[in-house]
Protein backbone atom coordinates (compact mmCIF):
# COMPACT_ATOMS: atom_id res chain seq x y z
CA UNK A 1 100.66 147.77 98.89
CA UNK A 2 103.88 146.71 100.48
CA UNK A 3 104.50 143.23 100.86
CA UNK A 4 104.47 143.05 104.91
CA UNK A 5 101.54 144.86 104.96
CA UNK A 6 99.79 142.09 102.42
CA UNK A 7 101.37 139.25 104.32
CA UNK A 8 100.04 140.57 108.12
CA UNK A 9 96.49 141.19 106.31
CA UNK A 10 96.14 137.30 105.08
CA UNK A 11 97.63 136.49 108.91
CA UNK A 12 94.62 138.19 110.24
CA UNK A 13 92.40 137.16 107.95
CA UNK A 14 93.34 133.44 107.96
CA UNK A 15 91.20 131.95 111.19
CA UNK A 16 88.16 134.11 109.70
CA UNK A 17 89.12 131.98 106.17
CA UNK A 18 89.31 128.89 107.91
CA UNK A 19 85.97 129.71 109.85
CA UNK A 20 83.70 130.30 107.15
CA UNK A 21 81.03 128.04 107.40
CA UNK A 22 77.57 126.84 105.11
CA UNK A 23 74.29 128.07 106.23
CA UNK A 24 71.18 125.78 105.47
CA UNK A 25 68.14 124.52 106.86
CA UNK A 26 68.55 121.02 107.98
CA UNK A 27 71.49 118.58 108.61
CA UNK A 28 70.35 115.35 107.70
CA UNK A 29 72.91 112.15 108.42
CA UNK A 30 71.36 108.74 106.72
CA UNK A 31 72.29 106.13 109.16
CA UNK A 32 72.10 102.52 107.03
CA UNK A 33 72.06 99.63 108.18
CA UNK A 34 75.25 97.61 106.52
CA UNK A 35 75.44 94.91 109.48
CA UNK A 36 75.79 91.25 108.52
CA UNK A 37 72.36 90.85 108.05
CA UNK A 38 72.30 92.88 104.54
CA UNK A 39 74.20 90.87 102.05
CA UNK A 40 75.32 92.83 99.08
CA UNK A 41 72.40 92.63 96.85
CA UNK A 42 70.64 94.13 99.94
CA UNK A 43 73.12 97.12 100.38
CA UNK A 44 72.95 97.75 96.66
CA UNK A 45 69.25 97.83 96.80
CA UNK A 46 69.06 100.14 99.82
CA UNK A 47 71.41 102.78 98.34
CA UNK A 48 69.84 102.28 95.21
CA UNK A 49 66.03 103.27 96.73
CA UNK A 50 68.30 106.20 98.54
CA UNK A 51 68.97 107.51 95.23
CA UNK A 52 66.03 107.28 94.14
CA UNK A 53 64.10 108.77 96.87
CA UNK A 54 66.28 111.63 96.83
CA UNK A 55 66.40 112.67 93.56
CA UNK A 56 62.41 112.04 93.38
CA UNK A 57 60.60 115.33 91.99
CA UNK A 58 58.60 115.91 95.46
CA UNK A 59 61.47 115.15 97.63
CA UNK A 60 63.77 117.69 95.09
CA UNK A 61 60.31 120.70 95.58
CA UNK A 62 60.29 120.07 99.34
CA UNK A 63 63.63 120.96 99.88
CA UNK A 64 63.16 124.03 97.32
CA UNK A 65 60.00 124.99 98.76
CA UNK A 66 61.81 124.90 102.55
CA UNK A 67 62.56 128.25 104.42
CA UNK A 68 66.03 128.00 103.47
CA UNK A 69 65.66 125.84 100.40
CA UNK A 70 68.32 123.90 100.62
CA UNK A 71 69.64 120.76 102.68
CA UNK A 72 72.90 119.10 103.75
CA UNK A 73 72.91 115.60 104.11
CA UNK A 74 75.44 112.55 104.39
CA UNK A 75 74.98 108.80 103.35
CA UNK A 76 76.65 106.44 106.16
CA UNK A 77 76.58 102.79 106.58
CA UNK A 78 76.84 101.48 109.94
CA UNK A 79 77.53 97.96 111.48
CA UNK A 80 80.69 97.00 114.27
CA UNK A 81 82.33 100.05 112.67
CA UNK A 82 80.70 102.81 110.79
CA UNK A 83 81.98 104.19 107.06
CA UNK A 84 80.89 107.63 105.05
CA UNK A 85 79.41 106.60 101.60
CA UNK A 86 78.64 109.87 100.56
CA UNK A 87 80.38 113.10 102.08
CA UNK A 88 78.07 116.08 103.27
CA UNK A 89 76.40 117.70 100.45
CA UNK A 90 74.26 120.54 99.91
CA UNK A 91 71.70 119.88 98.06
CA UNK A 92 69.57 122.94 96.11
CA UNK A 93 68.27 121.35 93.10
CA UNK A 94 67.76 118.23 90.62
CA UNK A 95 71.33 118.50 89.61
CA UNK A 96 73.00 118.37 93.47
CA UNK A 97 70.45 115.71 94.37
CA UNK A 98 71.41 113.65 91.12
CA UNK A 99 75.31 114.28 92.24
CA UNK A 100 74.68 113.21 95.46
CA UNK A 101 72.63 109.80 94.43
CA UNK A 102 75.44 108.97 92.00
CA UNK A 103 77.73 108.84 95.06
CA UNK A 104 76.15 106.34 96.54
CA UNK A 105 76.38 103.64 93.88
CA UNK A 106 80.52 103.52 93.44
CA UNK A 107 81.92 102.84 96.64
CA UNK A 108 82.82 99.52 97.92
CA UNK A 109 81.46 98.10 101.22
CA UNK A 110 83.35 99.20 104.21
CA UNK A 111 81.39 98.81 107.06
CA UNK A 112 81.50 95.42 108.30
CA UNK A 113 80.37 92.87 111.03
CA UNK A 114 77.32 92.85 114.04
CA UNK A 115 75.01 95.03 115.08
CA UNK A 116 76.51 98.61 117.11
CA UNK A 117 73.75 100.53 116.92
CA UNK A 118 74.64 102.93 120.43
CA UNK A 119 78.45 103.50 118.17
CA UNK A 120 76.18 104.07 114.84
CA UNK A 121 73.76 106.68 116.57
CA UNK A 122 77.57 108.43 118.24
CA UNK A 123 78.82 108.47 115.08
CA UNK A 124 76.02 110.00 113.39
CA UNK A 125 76.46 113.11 116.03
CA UNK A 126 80.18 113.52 115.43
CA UNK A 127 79.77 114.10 112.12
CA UNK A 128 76.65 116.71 112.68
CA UNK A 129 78.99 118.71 115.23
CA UNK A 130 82.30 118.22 113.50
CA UNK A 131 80.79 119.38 110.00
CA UNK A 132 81.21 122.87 108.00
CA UNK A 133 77.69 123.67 108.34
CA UNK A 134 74.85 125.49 110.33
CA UNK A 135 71.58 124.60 110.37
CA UNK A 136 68.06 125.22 113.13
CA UNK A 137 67.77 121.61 112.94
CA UNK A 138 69.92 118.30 113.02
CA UNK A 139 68.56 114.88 112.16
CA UNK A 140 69.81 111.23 111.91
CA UNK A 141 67.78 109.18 110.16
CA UNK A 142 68.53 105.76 111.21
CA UNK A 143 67.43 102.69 109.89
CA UNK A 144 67.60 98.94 110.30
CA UNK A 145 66.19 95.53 110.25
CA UNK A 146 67.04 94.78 113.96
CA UNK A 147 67.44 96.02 117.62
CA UNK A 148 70.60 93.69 118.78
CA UNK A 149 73.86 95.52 120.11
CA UNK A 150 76.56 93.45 120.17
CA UNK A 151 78.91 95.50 120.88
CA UNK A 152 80.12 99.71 121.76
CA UNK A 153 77.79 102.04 123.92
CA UNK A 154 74.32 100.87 124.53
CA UNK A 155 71.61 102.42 122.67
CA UNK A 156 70.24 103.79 125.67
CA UNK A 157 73.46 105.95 126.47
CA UNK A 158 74.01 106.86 122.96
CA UNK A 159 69.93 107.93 122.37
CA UNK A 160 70.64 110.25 125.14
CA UNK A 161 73.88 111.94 124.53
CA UNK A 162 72.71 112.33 120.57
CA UNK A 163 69.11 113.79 121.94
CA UNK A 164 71.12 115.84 124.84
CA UNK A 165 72.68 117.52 121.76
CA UNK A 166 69.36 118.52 120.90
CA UNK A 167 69.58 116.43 117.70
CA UNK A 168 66.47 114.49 116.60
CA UNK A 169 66.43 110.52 115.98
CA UNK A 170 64.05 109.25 113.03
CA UNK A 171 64.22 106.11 112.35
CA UNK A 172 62.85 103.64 109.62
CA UNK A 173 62.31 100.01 110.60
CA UNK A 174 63.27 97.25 107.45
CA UNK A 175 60.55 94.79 107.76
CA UNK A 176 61.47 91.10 106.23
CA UNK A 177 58.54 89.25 105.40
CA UNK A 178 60.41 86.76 103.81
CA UNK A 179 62.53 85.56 107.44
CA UNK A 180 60.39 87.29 110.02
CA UNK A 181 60.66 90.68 112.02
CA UNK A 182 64.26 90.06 113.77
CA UNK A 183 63.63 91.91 117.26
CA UNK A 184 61.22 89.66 119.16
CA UNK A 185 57.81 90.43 118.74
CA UNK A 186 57.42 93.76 117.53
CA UNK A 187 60.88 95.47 115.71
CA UNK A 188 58.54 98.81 115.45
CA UNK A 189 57.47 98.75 118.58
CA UNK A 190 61.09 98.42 119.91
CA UNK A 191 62.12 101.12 117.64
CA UNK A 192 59.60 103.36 118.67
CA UNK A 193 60.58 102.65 122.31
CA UNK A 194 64.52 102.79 122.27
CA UNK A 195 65.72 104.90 118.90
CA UNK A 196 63.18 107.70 118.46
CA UNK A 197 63.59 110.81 119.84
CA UNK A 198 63.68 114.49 119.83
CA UNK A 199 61.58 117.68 118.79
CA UNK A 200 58.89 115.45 116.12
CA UNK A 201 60.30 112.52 115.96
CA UNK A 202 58.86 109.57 114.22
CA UNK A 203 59.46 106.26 111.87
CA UNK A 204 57.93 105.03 108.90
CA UNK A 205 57.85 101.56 108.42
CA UNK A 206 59.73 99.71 104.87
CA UNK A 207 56.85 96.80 104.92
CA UNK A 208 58.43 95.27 102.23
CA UNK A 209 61.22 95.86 98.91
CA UNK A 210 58.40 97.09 96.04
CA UNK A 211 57.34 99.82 98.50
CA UNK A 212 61.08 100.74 99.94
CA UNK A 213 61.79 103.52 97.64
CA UNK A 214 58.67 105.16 97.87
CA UNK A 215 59.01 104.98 101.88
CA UNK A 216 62.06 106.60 101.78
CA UNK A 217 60.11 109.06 100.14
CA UNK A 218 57.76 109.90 102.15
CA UNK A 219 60.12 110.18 105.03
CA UNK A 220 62.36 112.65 103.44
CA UNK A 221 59.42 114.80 102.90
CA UNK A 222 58.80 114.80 105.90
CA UNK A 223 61.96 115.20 107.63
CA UNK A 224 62.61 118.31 105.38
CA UNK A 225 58.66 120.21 106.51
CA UNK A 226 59.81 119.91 109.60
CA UNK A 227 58.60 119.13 113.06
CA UNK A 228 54.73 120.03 113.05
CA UNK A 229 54.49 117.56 109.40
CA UNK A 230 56.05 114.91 111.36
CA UNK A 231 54.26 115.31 114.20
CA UNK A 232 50.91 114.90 112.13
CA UNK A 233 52.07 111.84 110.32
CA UNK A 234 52.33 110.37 113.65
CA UNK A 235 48.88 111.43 115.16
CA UNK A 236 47.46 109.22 112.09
């Protein structure tokens, strides 16, 4: 083949190159909460029940068992700013999930400061639309151990735009029994009312740190069945 010919055939077929994207069946960003409020025994113990959740043998057959059988998800810690922990992965198998979980236990802290929960939730939607990868549903799994904004969007504004987007809020409320609930009365009830939303949405509750791990378990089962599992978990 002569060389112009070669050259004007990788011109053309450059954009199409640069296009190719991964197909899968859910985009799932973890939203944690890194805010002043979690020291760093706290941050390492959250990542650590992360890892463990994911690479649990249920959570590992629900994805494998899913209509596509496979998931992407991203580890992010949010608090004034927000900062990628673990890049978006897909995850088939033990052997991703066990790649992915070791990702999460290197990196230093990065995200810093109060409570920007309306920035976090923003954030979380950029890097769903901004990603490699096409999925029938988009999730951010957000969790936290209060409802203050001190500073960005409001959550109201941000809830909206992310749910306008058509991408579905979870959310998992940290209970401290050790220093009380930190948003009033009720930090479930304000969840429910002000980060929840979208096609099934729902929260499970950490109630304490024995039973976080196992939480985050059940959740991610449930986030990968889909819509109809989560909407029977919260008819219970």
């Amino acid at each position: 083949m002569k060389r112009w010919v070669l050259i004007a055939l990788l011109v053309l077929a450059g954009p199409a190159l640069a296009q190719e994207r991964r197909e899968t069946g859910l985009e799932l960003v973890l939203l944690a909460d890194a805010s002043g409020s979690i020291d760093t025994e706290e941050l390492a113990f959250q990542r650590q029940g992360y890892a463990m959740a994911l690479t649990d043998p249920r959570v590992v057959a629900a994805i494998e068992d899913s209509t596509y059988g496979t998931i992407a998800v991203t580890y992010v810690e949010w608090a004034t700013n927000t900062a990628m922990v673990a890049d978006w992965t897909i995850i088939d198998g033990p052997e991703a999930a066990r790649g992915f979980a070791d990702a999460l236990l290197g990196p230093p802290r990065r995200a810093v400061g109060r409570n920007a929960i309306g920035g976090a939730l923003l954030e979380g939607k950029r890097l769903i639309e901004s990603n490699d990868i096409d999925a029938p549903r988009a999730v951010i799994d957000f969790s936290g151990d209060s409802i203050g904004n001190s500073s960005g969007p409001s959550i109201a504004a941000a809830r909206d735009e992310v749910l306008a987007a058509g991408i579905t809020i979870n959310a998992l409320p940290i209970l401290r029994p050790e220093d009380g609930r930190r948003a009033g009365a009720d930090l479930e009830a304000e969840y429910a009312r002000r980060i929840i939303g979208g096609p099934g949405a729902f929260m499970v509750t950490a109630e304490s740190r024995a039973t976080f791990a196992e939480t985050l378990r059940r959740k991610l089962v449930l986030e990968i069945a889909g819509p109809d599992a989560a909407r029977r978990h919260a008819a219970r």
